[in-house]
Protein backbone atom coordinates (compact mmCIF):
# COMPACT_ATOMS: atom_id res chain seq x y z
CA UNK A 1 -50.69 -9.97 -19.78
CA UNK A 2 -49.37 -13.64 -17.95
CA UNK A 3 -49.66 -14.73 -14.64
CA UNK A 4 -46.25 -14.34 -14.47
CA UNK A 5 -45.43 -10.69 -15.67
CA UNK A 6 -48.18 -9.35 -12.79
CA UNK A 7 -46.82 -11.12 -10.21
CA UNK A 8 -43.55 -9.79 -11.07
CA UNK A 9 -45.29 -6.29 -11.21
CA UNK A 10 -46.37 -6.73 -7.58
CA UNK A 11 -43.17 -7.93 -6.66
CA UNK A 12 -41.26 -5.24 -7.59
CA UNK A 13 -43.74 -2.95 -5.88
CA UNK A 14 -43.06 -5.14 -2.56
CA UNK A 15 -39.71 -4.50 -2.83
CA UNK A 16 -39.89 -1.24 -2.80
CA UNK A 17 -42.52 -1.00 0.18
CA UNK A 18 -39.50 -3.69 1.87
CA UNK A 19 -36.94 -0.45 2.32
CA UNK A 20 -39.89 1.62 3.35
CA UNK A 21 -40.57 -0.86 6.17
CA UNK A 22 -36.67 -1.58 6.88
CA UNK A 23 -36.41 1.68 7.25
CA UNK A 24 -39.29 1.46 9.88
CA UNK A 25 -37.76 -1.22 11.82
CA UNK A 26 -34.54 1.13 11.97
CA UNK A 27 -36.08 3.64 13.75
CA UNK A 28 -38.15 1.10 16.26
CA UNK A 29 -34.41 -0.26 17.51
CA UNK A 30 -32.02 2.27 16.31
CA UNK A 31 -32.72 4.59 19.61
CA UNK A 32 -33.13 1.74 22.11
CA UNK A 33 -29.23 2.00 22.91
CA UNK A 34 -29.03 5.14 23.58
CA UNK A 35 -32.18 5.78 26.14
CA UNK A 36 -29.84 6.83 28.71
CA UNK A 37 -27.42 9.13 26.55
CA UNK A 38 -30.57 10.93 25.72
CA UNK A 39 -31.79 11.40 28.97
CA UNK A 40 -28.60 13.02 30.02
CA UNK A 41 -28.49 15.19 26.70
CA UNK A 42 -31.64 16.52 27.78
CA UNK A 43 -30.82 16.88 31.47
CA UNK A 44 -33.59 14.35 32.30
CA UNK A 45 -34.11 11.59 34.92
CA UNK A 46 -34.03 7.42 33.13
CA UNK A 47 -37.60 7.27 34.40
CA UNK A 48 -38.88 10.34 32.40
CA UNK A 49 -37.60 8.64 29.16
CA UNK A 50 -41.32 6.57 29.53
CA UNK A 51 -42.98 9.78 28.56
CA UNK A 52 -41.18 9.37 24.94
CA UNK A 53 -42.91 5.93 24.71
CA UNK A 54 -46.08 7.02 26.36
CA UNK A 55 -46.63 10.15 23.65
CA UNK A 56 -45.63 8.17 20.93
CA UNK A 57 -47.67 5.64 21.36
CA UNK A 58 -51.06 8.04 21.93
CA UNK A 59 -50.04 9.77 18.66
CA UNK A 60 -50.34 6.32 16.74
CA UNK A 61 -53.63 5.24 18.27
CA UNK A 62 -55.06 8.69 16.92
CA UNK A 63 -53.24 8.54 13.72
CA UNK A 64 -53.66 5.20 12.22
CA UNK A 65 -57.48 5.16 11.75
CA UNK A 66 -57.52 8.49 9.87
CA UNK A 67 -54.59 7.91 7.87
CA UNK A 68 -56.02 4.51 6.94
CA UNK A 69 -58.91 6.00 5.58
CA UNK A 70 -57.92 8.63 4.00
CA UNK A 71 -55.51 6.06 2.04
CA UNK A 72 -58.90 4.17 1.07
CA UNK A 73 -60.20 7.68 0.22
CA UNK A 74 -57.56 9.35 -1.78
CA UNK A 75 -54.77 6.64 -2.69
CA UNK A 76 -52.50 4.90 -0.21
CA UNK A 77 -49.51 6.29 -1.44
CA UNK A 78 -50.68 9.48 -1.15
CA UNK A 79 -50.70 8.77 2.66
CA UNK A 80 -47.64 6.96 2.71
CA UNK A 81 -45.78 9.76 1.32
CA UNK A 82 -47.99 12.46 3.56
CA UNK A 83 -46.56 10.39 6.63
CA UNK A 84 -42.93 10.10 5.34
CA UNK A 85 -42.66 13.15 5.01
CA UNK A 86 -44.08 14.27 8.56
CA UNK A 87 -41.77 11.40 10.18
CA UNK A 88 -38.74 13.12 8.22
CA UNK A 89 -38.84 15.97 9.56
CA UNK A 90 -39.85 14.82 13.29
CA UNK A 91 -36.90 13.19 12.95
CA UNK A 92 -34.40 15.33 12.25
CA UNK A 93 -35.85 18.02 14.80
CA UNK A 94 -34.30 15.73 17.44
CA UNK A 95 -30.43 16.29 16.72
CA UNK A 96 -30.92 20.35 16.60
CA UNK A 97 -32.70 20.69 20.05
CA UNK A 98 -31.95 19.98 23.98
CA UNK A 99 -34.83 21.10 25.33
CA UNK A 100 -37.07 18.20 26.48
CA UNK A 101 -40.33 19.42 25.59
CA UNK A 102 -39.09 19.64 21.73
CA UNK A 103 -37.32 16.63 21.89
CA UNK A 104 -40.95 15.14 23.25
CA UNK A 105 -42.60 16.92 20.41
CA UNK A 106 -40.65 15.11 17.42
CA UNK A 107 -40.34 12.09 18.81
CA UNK A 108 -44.12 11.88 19.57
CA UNK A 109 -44.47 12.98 15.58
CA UNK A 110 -41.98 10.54 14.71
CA UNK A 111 -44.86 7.74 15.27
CA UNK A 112 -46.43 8.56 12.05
CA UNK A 113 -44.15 5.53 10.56
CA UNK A 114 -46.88 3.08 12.60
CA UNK A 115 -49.28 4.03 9.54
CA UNK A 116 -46.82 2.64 6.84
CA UNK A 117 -47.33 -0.89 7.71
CA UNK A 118 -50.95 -1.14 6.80
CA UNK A 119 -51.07 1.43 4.61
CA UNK A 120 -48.59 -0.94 2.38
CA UNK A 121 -50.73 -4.19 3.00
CA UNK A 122 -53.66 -2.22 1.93
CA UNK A 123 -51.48 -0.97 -1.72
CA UNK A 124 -50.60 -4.11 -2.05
CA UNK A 125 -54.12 -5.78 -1.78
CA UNK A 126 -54.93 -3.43 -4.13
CA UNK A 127 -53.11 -3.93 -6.67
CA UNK A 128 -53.05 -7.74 -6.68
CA UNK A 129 -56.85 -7.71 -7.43
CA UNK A 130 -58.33 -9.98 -9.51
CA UNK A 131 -55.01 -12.00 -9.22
CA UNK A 132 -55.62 -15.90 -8.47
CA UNK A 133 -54.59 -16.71 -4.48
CA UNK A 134 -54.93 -13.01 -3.28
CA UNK A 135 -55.37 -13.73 -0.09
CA UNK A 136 -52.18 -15.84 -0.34
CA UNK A 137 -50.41 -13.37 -2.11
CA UNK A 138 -50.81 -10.49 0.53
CA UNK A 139 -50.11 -12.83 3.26
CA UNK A 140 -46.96 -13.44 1.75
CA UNK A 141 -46.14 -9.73 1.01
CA UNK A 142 -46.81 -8.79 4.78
CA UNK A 143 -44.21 -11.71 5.58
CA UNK A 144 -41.83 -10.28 3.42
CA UNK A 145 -42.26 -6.88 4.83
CA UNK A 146 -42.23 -7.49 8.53
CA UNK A 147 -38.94 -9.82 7.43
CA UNK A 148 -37.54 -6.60 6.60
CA UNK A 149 -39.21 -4.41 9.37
CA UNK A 150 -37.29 -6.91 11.94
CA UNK A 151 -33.95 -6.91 9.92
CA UNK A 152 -34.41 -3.25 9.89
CA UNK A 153 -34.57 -3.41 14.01
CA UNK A 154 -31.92 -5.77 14.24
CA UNK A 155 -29.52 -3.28 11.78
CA UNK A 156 -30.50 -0.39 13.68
CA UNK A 157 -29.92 -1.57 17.42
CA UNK A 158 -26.81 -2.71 16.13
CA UNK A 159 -25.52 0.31 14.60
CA UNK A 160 -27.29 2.67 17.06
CA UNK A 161 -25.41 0.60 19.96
CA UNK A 162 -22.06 1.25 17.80
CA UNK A 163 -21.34 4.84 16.69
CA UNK A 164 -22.94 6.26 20.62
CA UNK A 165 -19.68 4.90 21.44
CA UNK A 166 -17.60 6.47 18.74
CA UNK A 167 -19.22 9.79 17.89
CA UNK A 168 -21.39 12.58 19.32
CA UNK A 169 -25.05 12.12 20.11
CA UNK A 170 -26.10 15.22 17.26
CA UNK A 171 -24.32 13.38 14.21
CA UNK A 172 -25.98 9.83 15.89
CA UNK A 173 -29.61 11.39 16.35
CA UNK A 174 -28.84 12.56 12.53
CA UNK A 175 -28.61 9.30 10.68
CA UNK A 176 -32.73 8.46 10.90
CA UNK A 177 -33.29 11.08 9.36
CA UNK A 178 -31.65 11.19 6.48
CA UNK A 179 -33.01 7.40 6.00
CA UNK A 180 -36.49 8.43 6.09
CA UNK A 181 -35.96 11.02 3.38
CA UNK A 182 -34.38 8.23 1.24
CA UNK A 183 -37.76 6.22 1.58
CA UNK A 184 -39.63 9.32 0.72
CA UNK A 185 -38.00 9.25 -2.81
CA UNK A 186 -38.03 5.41 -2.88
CA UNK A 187 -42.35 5.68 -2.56
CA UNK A 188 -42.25 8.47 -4.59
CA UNK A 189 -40.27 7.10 -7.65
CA UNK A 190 -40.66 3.15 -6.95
CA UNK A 191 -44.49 2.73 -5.82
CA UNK A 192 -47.65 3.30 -7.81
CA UNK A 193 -50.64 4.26 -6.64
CA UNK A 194 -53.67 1.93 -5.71
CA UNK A 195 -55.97 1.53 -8.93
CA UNK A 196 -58.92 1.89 -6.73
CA UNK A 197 -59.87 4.82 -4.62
CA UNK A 198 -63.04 5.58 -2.76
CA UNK A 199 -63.39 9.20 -2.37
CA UNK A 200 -65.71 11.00 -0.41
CA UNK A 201 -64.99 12.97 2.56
CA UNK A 202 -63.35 12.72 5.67
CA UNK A 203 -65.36 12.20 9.08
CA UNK A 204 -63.89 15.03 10.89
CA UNK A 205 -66.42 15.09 13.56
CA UNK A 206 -65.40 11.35 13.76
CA UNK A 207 -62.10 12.13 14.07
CA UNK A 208 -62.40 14.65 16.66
CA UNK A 209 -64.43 12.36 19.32
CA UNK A 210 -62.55 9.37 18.94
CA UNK A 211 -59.27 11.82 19.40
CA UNK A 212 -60.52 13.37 22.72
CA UNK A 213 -61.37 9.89 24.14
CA UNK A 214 -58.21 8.21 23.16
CA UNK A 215 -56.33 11.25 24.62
CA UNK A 216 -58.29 10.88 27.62
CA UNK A 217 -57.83 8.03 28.06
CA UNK A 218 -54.32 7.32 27.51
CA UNK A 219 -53.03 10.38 29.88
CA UNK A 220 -55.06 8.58 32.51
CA UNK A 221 -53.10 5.27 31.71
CA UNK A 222 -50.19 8.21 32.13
CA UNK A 223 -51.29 9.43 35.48
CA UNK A 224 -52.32 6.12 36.96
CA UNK A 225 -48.14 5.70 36.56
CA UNK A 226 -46.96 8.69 38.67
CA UNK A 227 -46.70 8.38 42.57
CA UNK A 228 -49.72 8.21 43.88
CA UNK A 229 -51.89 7.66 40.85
CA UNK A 230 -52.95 4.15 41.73
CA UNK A 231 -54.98 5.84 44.61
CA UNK A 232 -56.31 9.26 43.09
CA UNK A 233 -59.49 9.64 42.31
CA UNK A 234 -58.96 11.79 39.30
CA UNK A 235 -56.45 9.35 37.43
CA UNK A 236 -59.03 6.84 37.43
CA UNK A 237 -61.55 9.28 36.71
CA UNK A 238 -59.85 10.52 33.24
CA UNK A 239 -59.18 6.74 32.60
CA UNK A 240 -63.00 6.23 32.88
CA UNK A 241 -63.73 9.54 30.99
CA UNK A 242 -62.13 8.53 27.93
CA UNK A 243 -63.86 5.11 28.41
CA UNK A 244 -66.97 7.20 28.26
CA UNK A 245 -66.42 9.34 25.29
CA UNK A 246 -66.21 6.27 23.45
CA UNK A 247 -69.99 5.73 23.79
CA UNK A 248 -70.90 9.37 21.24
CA UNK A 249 -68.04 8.15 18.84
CA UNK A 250 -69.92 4.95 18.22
CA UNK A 251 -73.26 6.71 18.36
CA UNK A 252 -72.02 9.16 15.83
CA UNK A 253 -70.20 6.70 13.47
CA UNK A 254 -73.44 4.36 12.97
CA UNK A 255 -75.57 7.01 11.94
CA UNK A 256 -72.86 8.66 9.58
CA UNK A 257 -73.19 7.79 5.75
CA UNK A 258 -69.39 7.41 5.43
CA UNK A 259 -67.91 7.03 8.76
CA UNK A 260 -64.18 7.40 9.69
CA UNK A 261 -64.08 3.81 11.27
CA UNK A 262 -66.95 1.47 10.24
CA UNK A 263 -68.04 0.23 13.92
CA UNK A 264 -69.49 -2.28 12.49
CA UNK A 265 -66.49 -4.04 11.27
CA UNK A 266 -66.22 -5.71 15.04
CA UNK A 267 -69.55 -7.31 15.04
CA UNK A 268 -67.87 -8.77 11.80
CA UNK A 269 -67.58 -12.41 12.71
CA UNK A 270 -64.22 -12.58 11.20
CA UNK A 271 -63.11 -9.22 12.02
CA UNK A 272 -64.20 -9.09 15.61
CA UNK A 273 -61.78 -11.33 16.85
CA UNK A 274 -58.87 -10.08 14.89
CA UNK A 275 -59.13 -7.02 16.22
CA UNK A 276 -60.00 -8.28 20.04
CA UNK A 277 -56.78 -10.40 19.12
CA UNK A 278 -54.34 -7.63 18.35
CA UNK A 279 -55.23 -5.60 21.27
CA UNK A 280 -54.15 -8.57 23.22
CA UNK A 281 -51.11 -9.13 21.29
CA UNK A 282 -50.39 -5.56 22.08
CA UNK A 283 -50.14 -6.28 25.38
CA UNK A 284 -47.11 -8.51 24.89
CA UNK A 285 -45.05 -7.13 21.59
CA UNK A 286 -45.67 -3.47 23.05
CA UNK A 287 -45.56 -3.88 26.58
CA UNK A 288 -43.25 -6.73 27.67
CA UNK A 289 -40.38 -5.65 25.81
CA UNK A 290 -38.71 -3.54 28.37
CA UNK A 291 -39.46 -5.45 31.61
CA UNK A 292 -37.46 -8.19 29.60
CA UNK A 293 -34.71 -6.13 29.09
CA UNK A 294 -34.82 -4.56 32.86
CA UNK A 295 -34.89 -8.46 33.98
CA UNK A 296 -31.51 -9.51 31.87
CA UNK A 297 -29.94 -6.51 32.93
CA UNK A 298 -31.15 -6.91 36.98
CA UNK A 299 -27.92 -7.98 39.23
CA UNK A 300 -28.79 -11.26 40.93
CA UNK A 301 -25.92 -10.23 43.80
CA UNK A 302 -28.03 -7.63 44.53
CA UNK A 303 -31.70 -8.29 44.05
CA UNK A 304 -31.94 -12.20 44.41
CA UNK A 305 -33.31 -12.09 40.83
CA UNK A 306 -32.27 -11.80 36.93
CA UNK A 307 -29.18 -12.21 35.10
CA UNK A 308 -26.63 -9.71 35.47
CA UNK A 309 -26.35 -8.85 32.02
CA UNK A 310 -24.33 -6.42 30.04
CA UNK A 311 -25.54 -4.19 27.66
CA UNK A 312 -23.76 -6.27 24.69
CA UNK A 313 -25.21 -9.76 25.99
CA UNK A 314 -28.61 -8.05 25.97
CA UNK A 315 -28.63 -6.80 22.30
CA UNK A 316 -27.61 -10.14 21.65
CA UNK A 317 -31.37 -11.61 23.61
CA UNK A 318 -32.92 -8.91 21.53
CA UNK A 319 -31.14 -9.81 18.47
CA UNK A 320 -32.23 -13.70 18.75
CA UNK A 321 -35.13 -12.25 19.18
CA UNK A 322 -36.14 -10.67 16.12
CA UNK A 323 -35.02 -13.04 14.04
CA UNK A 324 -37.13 -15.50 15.56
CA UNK A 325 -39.67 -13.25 14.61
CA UNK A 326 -38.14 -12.77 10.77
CA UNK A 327 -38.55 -16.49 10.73
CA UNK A 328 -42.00 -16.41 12.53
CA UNK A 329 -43.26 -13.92 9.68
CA UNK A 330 -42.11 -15.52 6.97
CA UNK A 331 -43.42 -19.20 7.70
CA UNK A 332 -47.03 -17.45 8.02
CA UNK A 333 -47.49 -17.90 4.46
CA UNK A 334 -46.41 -21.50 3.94
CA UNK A 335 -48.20 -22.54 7.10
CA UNK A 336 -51.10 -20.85 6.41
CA UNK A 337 -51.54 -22.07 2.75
CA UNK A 338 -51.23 -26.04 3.96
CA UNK A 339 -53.50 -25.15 6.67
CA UNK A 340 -55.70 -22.28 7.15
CA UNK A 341 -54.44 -18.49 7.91
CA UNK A 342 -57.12 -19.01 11.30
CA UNK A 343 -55.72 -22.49 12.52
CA UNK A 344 -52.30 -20.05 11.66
CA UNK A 345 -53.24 -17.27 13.90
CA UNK A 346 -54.50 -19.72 16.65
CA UNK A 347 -50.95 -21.82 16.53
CA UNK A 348 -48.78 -18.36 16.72
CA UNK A 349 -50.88 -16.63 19.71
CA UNK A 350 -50.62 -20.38 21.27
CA UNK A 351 -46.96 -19.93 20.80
CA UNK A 352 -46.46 -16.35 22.13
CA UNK A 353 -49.02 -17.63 25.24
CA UNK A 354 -46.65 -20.65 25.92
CA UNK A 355 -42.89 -18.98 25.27
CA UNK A 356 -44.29 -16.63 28.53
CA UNK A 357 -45.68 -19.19 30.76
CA UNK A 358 -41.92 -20.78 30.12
CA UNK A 359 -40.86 -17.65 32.25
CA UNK A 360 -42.47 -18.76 35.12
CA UNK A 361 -40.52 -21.75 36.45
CA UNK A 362 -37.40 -20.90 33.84
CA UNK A 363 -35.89 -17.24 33.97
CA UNK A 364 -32.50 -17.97 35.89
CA UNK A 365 -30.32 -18.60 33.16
CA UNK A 366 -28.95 -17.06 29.92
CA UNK A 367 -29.75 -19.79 27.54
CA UNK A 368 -33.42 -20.06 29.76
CA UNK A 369 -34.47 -16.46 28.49
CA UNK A 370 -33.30 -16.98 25.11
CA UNK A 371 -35.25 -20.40 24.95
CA UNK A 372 -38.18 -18.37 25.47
CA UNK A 373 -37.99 -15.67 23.92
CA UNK A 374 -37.11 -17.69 20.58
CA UNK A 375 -40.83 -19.69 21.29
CA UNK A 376 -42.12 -15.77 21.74
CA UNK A 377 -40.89 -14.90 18.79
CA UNK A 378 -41.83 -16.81 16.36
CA UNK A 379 -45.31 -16.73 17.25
CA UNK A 380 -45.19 -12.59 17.52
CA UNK A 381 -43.38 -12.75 14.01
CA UNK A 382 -46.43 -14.38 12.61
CA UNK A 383 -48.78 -12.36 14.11
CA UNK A 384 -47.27 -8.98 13.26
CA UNK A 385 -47.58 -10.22 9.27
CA UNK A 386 -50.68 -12.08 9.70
CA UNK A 387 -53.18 -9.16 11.38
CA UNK A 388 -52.87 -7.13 8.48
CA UNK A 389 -53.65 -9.55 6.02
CA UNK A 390 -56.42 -11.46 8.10
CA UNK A 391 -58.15 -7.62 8.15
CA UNK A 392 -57.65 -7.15 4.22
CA UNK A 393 -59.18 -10.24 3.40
CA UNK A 394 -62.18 -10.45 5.62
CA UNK A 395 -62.65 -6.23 5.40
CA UNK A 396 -65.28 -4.90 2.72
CA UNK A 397 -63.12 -4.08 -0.42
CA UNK A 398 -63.73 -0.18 -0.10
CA UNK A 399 -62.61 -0.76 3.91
CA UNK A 400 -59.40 -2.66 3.56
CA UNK A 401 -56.80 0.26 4.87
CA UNK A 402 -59.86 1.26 7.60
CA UNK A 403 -59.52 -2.81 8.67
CA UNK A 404 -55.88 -2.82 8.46
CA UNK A 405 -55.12 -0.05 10.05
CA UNK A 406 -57.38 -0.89 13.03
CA UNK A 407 -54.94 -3.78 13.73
CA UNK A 408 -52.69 -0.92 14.25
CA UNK A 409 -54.64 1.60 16.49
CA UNK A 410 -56.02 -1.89 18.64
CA UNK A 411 -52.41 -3.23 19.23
CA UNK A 412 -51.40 -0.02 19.88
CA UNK A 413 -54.20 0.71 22.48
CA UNK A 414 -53.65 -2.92 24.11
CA UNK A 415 -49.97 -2.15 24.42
CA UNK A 416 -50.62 1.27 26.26
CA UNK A 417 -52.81 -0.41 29.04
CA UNK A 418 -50.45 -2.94 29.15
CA UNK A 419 -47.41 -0.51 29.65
CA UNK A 420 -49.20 1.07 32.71
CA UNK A 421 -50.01 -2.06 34.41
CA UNK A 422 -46.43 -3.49 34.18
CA UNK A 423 -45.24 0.12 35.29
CA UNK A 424 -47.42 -0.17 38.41
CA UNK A 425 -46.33 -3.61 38.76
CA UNK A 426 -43.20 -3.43 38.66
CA UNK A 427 -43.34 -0.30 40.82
CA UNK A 428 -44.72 -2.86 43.93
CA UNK A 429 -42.93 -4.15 46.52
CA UNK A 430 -39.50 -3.10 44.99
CA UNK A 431 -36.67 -4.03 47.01
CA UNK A 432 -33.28 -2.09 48.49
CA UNK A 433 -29.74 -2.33 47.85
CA UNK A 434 -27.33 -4.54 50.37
CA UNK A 435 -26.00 -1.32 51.39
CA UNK A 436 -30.10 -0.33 52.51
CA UNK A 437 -30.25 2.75 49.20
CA UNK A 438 -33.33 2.34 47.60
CA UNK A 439 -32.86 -0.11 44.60
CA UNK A 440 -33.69 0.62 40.76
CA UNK A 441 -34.46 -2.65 39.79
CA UNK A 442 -38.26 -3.80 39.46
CA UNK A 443 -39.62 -6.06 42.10
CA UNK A 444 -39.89 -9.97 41.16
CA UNK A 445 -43.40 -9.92 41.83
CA UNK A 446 -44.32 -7.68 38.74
CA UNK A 447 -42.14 -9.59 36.37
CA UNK A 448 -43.86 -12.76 37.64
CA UNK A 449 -47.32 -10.53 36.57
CA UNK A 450 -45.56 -9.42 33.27
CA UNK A 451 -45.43 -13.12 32.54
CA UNK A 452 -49.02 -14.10 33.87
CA UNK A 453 -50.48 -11.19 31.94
CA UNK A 454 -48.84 -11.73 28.82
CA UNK A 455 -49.52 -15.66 28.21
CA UNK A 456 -52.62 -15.65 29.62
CA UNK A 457 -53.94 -12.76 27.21
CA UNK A 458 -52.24 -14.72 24.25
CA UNK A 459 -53.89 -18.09 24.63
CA UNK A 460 -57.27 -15.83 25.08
CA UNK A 461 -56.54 -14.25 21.60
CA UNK A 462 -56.47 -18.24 20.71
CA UNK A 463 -59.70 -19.16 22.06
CA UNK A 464 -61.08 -15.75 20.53
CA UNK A 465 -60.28 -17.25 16.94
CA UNK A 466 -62.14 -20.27 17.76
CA UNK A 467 -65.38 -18.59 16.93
CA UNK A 468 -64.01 -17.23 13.74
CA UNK A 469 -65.61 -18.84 10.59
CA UNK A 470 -62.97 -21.75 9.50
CA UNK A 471 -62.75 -20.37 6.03
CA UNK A 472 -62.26 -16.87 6.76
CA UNK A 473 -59.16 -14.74 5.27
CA UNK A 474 -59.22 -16.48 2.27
CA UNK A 475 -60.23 -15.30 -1.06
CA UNK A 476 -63.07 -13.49 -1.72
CA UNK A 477 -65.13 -14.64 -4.57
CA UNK A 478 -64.80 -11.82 -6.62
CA UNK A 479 -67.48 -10.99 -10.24
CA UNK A 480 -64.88 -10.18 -12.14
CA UNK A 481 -62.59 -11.97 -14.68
CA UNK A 482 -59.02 -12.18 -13.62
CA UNK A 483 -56.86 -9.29 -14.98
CA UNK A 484 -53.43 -7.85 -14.74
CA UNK A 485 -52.85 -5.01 -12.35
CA UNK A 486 -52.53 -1.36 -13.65
């Protein structure tokens, strides 16, 4: 079979996987409009919306390393359609139900969809192997897929932002849904499975300690956020529990024959930093996000600080946004190929380090933030597609949705510490109307950390890849002949 019949083979499969993930990116900015509308359907205060985030994000620490291996174990589209499905019907509990604790329960199942993302890049790594430039060739796939994944954002906060304004919150909350079940039948009918599967069994016991620490300590990240939590004893005391449990996990996995998450991976030369480097870049595509928006929408009259914003002129900062990441994503693969992907991944976490630091002497105008958050951007944009990829490439071939998918779980991880210190930041020294109420807005001292925090753990990610061998995530010299994918 030619070179050119398998590469269209692959490409149709990445189409495919491109609605799964557009699809994704609708659900991560479909909602965002209508925060507030929700927390009135539910007869909520604004503040407890962060509990939505918070759960969500616990859910897809704990979920992405088992899914990810049980993708390498049984087939990743197996698992893709496993977690579809779950995020199908999590979504379309939310329309039917008012009560907060339900509405808390799907949306926290909802997070399944993180999984897709490297369950794809591991398919697709599959099924390109043998195939000259492989490395090149899933770098490029990721771009294409986090292209769509960000279109799929921009669509969705869009269209969310339009029909809350034009029809009821139940047939709103409905649409989501209905799109996930069309992606079900698009893996199900348009995707074939990986032509390599491991087997074996899953680490359950694995699974189990590595759960308990994470939920540890993520509700003490969750505590730490309440009044008084900075200064209780016990908040920091779950915080350093879960720390703790850590310790029997890793014990546990090194002496298993076929653990859930090979430890060893971050020793891994290459590996080590990617995954030291995603938890830092969760700090800033996870966490930052909202302080941004809070900022824009902040009236200067009031609080001596941000822009004033409406809620249209802010979709539009979002907006610029992502497609500064769309564009960040897809020049990965170009870059990377006249370069290296490492001296890539250095130049984009440079980039997200510097488009902060801008913040810090330029945040009082419109065009200032945009500026910024164009330089931010692109450099996220590349990182979101190149993680994935770096992991496949440098991972063991049996461990490539395990590597993958610990991009996931790290970023996800760095962006939940990160959400708790910018909480308590912003929480610190806030200020008071004119009229002496209590103000809303978050004090100017935590956006100034927000800043700090976020460029200064970018540029570390780029020192970080420094020590990373200058020829890793390229091809591995594979024993085979080249052949066409099944």
């Amino acid at each position: 079979m030619t070179r050119s019949v398998t590469l269209g083979m692959l490409a149709s499969v990445v189409g495919f996987l491109a609605f799964v993930e557009f699809t994704s990116g609708v659900l991560q900015g479909y909602y965002t409009p209508m925060l507030t509308d929700i927390a009135r359907h539910l007869g909520i205060h604004d503040a407890d919306v962060n509990w939505l985030e918070g759960t969500q994000l616990m859910l897809s620490a704990l979920v992405v390393p088992a899914f990810a291996k049980l993708g390498d174990m049984i087939g990743h589209k197996r698992m893709l359609l496993v977690s579809t499905a779950i995020t199908a019907v999590a979504a379309l509990i939310l329309p039917f139900t008012d009560s907060f604790v339900v509405f808390l329960i799907g949306w926290a199942l909802m997070g399944f969809y993180v999984v897709w993302l490297p369950l794809e890049i591991a398919l697709i790594w599959s099924r390109s192997r043998k195939m000259e430039g492989r490395s090149i060739l899933t770098a490029r796939a990721a771009g294409l897929l986090v292209a769509a994944l960000e279109a799929g954002a921009i669509s969705g906060a869009l269209v969310g932002g339009a029909l809350i304004d034009v029809l009821p919150l139940t047939i709103v909350l409905l649409i989501p849904g209905l799109l996930v079940i069309v992606s079900f039948f698009v893996i199900l009918f348009g995707v074939k499975e990986s032509p390599e599967t491991t087997g074996g069994a899953l680490d359950t016991v694995g699974l189990v300690l590595i759960s308990i620490a994470l939920i540890a300590f993520t509700g003490g990240l969750s505590l730490l956020r309440l009044p008084g939590g900075l200064t209780s004893f016990w908040s920091w005391g779950v915080v350093l529990l879960g720390i703790l449990l850590v310790i029997p996990f890793v014990l546990w996995e090194l002496r298993h024959d076929d653990p859930l998450i090979d430890v060893r991976m971050f020793r891994s030369p290459a590996l080590g930093p990617v995954f030291l480097t995603a938890g830092l870049f969760g700090v800033s595509v996870l966490g930052a996000q909202a302080p941004l928006s809070t900022f824009a929408r902040t009236d200067p009259e009031v609080y001596g600080y941000g822009l004033g914003t409406t809620g249209f002129a802010t979709s539009l900062i979002i907006g610029i946004y992502l497609i500064a990441m769309i564009t960040g994503a897809l020049l990965f693969s170009p870059i990377a190929r006249a370069t290296t992907p490492r001296l890539t991944l250095m130049g984009a976490s440079t980039l997200v380090g510097i488009g902060f630091l801008l913040f810090l002497p330029f945040h009082d105008s419109y065009l200032q933030l945009i500026s910024n958050m164009v330089i931010v951007g692109l450099g996220s944009g590349a990182l979101v597609a190149a993680l994935p990829a770096a992991a496949a490439s440098a991972a063991p071939s049996t461990q490539t949705g395990v590597a993958t998918g610990l991009t996931n779980s790290v970023k996800t991880v760095g962006g939940a510490i990160a959400s708790c210190v910018f909480g308590i930041a912003l929480l610190n020294g806030v200020v008071g109307t004119a009229g002496g109420v209590e103000g809303t807005a978050g004090s100017f001292t935590g956006y100034l950390t927000v800043w700090i925090v976020c460029g200064a753990t970018a540029l570390a990610a780029a020192v970080l890849l420094t020590f990373v061998p200058k020829q890793a995530f390229t091809d591995r010299v594979l024993d085979e002949t080249p052949a066409a994918i099944n």
